[in-house]
C-alpha atoms as a PDB file:
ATOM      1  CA  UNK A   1     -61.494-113.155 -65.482  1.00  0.00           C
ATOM      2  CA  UNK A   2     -58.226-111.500 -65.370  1.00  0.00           C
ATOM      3  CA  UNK A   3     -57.564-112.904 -61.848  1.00  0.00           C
ATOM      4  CA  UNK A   4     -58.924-116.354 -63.174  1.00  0.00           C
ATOM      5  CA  UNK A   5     -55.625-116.150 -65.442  1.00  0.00           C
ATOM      6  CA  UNK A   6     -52.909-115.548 -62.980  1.00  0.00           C
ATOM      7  CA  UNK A   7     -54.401-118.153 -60.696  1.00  0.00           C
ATOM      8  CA  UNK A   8     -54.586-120.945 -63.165  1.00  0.00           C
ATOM      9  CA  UNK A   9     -51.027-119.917 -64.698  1.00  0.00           C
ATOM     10  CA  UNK A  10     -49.546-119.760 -60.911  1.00  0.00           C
ATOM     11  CA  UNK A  11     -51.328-123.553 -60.847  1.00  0.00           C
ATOM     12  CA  UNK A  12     -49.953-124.610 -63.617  1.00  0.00           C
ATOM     13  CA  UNK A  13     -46.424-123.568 -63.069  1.00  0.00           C
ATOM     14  CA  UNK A  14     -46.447-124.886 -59.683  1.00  0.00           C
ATOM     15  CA  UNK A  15     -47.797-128.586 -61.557  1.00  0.00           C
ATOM     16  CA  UNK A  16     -45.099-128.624 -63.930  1.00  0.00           C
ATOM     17  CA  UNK A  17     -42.681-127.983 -60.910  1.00  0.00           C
ATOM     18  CA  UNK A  18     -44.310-130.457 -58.469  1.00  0.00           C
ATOM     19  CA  UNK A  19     -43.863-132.889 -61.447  1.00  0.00           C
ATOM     20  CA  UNK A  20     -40.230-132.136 -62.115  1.00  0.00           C
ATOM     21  CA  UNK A  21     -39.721-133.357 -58.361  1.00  0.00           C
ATOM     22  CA  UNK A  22     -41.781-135.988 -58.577  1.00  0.00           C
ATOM     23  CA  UNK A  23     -39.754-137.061 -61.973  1.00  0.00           C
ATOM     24  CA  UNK A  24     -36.339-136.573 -60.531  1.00  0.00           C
ATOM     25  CA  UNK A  25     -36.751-138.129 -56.949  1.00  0.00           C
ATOM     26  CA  UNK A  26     -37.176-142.032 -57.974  1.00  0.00           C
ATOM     27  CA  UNK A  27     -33.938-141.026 -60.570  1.00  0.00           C
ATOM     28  CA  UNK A  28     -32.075-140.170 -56.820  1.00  0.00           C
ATOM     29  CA  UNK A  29     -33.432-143.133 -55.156  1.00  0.00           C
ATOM     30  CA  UNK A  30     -32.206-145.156 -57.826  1.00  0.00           C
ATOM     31  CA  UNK A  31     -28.974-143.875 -58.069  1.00  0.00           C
ATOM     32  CA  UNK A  32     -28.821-143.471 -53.816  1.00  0.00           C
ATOM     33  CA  UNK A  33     -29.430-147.941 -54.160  1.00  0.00           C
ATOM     34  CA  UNK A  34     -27.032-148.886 -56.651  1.00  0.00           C
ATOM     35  CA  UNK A  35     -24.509-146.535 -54.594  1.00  0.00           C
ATOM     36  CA  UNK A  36     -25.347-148.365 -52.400  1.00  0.00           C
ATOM     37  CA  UNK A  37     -23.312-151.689 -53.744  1.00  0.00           C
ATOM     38  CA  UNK A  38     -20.364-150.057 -54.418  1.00  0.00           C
ATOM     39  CA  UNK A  39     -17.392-150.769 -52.441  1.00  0.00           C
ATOM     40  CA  UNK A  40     -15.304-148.267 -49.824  1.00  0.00           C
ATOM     41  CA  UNK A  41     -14.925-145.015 -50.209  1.00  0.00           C
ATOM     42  CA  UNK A  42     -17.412-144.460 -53.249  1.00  0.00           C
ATOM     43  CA  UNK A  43     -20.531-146.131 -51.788  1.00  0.00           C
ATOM     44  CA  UNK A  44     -20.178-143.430 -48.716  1.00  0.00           C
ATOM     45  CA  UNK A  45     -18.993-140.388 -50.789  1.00  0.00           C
ATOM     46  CA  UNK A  46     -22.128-141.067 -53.394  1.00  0.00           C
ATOM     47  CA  UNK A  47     -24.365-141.921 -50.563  1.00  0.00           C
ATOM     48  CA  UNK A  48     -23.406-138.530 -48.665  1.00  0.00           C
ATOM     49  CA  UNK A  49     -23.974-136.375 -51.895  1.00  0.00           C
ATOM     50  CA  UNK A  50     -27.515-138.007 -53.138  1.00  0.00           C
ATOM     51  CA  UNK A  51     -28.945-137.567 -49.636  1.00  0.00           C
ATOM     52  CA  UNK A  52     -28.215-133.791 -49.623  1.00  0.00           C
ATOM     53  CA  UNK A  53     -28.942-133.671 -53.505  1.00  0.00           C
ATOM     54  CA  UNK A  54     -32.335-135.879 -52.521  1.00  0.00           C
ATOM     55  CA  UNK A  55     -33.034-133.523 -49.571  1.00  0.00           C
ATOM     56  CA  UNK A  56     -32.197-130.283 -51.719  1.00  0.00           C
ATOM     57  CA  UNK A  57     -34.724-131.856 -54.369  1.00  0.00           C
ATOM     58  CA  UNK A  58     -37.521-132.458 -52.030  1.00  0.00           C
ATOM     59  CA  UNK A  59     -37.894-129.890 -49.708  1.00  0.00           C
ATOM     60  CA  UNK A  60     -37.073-126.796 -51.909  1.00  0.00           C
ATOM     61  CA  UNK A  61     -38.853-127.790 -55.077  1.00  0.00           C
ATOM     62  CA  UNK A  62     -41.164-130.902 -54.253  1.00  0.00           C
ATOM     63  CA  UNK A  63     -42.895-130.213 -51.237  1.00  0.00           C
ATOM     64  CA  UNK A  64     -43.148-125.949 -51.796  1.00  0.00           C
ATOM     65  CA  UNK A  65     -44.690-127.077 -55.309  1.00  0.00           C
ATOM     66  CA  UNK A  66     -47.132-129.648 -53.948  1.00  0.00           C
ATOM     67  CA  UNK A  67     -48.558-127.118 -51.098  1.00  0.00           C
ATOM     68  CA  UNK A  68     -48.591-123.628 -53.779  1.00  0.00           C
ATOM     69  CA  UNK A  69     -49.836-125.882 -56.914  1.00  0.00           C
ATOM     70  CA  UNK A  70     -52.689-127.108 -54.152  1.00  0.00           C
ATOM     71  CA  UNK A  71     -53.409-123.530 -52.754  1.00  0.00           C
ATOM     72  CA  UNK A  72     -53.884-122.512 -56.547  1.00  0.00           C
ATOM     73  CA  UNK A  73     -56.306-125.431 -57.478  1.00  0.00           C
ATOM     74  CA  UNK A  74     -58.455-124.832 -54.618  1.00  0.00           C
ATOM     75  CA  UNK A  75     -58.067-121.087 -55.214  1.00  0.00           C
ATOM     76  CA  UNK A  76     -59.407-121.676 -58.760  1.00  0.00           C
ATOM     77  CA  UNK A  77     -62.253-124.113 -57.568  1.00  0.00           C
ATOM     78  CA  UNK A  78     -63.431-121.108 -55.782  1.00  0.00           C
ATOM     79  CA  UNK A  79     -63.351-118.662 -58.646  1.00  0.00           C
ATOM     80  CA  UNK A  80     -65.102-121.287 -60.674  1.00  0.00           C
ATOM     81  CA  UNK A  81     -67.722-123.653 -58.277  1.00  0.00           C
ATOM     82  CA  UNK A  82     -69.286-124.963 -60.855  1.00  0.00           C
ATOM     83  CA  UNK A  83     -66.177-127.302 -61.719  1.00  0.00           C
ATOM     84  CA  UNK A  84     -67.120-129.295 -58.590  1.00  0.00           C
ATOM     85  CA  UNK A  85     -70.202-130.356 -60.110  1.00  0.00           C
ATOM     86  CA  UNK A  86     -68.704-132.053 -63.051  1.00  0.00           C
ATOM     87  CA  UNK A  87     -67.841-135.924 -63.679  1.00  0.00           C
ATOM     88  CA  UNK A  88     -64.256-134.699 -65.025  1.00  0.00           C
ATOM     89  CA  UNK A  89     -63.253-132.921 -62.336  1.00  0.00           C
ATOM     90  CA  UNK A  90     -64.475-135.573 -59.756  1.00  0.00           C
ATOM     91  CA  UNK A  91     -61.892-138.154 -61.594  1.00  0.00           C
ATOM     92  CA  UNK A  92     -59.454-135.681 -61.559  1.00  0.00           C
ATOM     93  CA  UNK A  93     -59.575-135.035 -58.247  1.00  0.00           C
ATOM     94  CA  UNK A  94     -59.806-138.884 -57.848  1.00  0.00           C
ATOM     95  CA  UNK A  95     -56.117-138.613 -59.811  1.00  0.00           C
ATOM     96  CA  UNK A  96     -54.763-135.746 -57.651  1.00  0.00           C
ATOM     97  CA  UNK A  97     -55.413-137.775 -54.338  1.00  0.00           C
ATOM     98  CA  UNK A  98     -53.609-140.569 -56.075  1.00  0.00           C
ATOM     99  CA  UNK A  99     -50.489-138.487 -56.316  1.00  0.00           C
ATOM    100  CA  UNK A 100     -50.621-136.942 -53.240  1.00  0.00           C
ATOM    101  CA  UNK A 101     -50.630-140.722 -52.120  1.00  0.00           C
ATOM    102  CA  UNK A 102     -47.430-140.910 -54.439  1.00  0.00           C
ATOM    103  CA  UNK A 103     -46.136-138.192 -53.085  1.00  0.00           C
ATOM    104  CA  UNK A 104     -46.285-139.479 -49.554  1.00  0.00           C
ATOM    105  CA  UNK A 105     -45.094-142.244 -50.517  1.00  0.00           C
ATOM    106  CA  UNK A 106     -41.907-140.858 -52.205  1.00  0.00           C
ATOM    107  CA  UNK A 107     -41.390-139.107 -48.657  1.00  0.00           C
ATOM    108  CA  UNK A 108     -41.605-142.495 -46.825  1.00  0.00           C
ATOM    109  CA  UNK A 109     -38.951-143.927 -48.904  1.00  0.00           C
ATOM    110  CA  UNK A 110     -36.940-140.564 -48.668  1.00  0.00           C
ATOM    111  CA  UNK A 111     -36.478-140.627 -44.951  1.00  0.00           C
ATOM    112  CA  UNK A 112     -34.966-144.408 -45.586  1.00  0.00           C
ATOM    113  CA  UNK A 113     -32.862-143.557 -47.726  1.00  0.00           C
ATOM    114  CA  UNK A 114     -31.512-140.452 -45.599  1.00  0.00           C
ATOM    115  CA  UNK A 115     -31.364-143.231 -43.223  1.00  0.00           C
ATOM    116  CA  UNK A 116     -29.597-145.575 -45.345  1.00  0.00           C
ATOM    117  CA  UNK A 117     -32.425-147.962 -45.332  1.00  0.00           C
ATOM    118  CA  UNK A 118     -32.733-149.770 -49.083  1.00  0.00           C
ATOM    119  CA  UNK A 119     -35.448-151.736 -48.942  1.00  0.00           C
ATOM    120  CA  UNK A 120     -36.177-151.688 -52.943  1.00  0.00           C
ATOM    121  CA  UNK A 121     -34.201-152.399 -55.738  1.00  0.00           C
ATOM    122  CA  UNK A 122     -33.350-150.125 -58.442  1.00  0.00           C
ATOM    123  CA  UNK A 123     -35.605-152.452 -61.133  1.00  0.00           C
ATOM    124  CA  UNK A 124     -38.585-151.281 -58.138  1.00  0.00           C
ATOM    125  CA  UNK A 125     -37.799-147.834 -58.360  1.00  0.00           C
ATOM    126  CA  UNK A 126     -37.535-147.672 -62.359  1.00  0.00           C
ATOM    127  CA  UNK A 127     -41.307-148.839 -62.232  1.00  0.00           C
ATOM    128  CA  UNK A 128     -42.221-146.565 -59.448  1.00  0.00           C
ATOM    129  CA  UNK A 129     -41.126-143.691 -61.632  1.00  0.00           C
ATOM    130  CA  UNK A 130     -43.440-144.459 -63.716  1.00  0.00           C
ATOM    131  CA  UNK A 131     -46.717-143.623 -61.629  1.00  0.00           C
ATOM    132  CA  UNK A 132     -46.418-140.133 -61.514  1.00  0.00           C
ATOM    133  CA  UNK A 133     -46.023-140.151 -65.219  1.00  0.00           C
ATOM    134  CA  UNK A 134     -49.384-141.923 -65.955  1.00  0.00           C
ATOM    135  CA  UNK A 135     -51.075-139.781 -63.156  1.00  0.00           C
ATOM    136  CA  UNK A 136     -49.812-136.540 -65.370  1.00  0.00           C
ATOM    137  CA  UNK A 137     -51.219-138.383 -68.825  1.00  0.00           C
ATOM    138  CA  UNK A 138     -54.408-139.481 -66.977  1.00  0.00           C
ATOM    139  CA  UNK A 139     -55.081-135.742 -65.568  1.00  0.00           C
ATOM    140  CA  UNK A 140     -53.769-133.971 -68.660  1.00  0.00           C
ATOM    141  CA  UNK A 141     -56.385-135.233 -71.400  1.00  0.00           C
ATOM    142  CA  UNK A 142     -58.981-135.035 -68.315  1.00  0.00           C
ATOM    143  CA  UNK A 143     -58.647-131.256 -67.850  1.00  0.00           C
ATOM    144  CA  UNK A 144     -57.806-130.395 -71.555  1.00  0.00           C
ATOM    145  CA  UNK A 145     -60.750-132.800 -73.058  1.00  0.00           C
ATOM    146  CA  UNK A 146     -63.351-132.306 -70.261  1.00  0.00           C
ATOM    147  CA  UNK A 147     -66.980-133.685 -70.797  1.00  0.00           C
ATOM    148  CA  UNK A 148     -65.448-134.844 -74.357  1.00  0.00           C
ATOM    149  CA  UNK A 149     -63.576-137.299 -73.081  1.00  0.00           C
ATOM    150  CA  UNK A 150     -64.004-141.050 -74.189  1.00  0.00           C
ATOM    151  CA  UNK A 151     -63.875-142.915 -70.959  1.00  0.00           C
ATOM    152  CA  UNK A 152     -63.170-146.165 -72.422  1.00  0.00           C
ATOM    153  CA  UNK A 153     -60.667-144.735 -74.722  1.00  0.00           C
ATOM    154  CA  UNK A 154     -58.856-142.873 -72.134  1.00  0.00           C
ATOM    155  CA  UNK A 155     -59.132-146.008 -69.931  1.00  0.00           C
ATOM    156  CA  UNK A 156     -57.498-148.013 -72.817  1.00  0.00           C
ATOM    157  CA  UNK A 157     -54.866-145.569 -73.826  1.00  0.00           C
ATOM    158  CA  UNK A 158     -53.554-145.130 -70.004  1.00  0.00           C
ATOM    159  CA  UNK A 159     -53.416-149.548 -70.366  1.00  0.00           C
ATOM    160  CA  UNK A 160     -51.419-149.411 -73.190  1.00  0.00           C
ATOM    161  CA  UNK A 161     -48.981-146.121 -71.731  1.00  0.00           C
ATOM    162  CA  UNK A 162     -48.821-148.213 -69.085  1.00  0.00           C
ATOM    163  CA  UNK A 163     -47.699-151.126 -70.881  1.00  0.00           C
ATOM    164  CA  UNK A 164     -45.146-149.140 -73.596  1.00  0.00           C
ATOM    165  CA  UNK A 165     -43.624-147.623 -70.366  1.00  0.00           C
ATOM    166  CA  UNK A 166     -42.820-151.474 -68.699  1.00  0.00           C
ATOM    167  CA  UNK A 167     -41.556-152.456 -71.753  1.00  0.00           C
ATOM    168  CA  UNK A 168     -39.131-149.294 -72.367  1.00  0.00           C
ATOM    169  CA  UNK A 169     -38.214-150.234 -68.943  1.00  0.00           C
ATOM    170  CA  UNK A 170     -37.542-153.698 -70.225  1.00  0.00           C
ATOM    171  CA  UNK A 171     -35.401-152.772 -73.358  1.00  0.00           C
ATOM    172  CA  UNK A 172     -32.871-150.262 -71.175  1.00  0.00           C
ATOM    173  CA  UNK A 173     -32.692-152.786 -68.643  1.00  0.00           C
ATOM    174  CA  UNK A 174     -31.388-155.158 -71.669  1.00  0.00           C
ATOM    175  CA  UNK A 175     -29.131-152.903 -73.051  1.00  0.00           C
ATOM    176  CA  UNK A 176     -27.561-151.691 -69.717  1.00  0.00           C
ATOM    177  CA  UNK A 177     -26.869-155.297 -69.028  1.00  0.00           C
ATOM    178  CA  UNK A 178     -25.207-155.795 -72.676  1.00  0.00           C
ATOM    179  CA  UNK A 179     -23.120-152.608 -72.246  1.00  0.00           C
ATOM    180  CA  UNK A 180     -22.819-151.438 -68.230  1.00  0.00           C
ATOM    181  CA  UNK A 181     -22.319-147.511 -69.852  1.00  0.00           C
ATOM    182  CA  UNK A 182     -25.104-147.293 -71.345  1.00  0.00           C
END
């Protein structure tokens, strides 16, 4: 059981990292576009410093996090088999490949933007950030709440997060375009 411990903190350390990359990285990309419409010598000095930023980001914390919070998981899935035979942990898991599908797609939009390719808008990427955060909610109360988990609740209350999170986007949207400092 002891060993059960350091796995499972190792795991969660390397979640809570993985998720700090996953956080920050849209931020970048947002920043990396609207650089991108500034004029002469800013747009290439800003552009020059988020790409190494973006690149620092991603392959020191991101990617290391993803691969050691992964080796952990399945680590404790062997220590514990029985998980695997559970309807929480098959959703979870169902979650987990839908942020490893973020993920990759965060690294397809990386190597465009280290190419100078924009091919979203900020607005875009402000939504985008928001995936990984109802991934985190969705897999959170899964793990913690196990077989007491309401489905239709839960199902309900990731709806409505969902919809609170497009309408903060909404407000700072409206007050960055009433006062550009915001």
């Amino acid at each position: 059981m002891e060993l059960y411990n350091y796995i499972k903190s190792l795991h969660l350390i390397f979640v809570v990292t993985w998720f700090a990359g996953l956080f920050y990285i849209p931020r970048l990309f947002i920043y990396h576009i609207e650089a991108s419409h500034k004029p002469s010598p800013d747009k290439e000095i800003l552009s020059t410093q988020l790409k190494l930023m973006t690149k620092r980001l991603w392959y020191i914390i991101t990617w290391p996090s993803a691969i050691l919070c992964t080796i952990f998981a399945i680590w404790l899935l062997l220590l514990i088999p029985e998980w695997l035979q559970q309807p929480w942990m098959h959703v979870k898991l169902a979650f987990v490949a839908l942020l490893f599908v973020y993920h990759l797609k965060c690294h397809q939009m990386f190597k465009q933007l280290q190419r100078d390719e924009i091919k979203y808008s900020s607005d875009f990427m402000r939504i985008w950030n928001e995936v990984a955060t109802l991934v985190l909610f969705a897999a959170t109360f899964l793990v913690v709440l196990k077989n007491a988990f309401n489905w239709i609740y839960g199902t309900v209350g990731i709806f409505v997060l969902a919809i609170l999170l497009m309408l903060g986007i909404r407000l700072y949207k409206r007050i960055r375009n009433k006062n550009p400092n915001a």
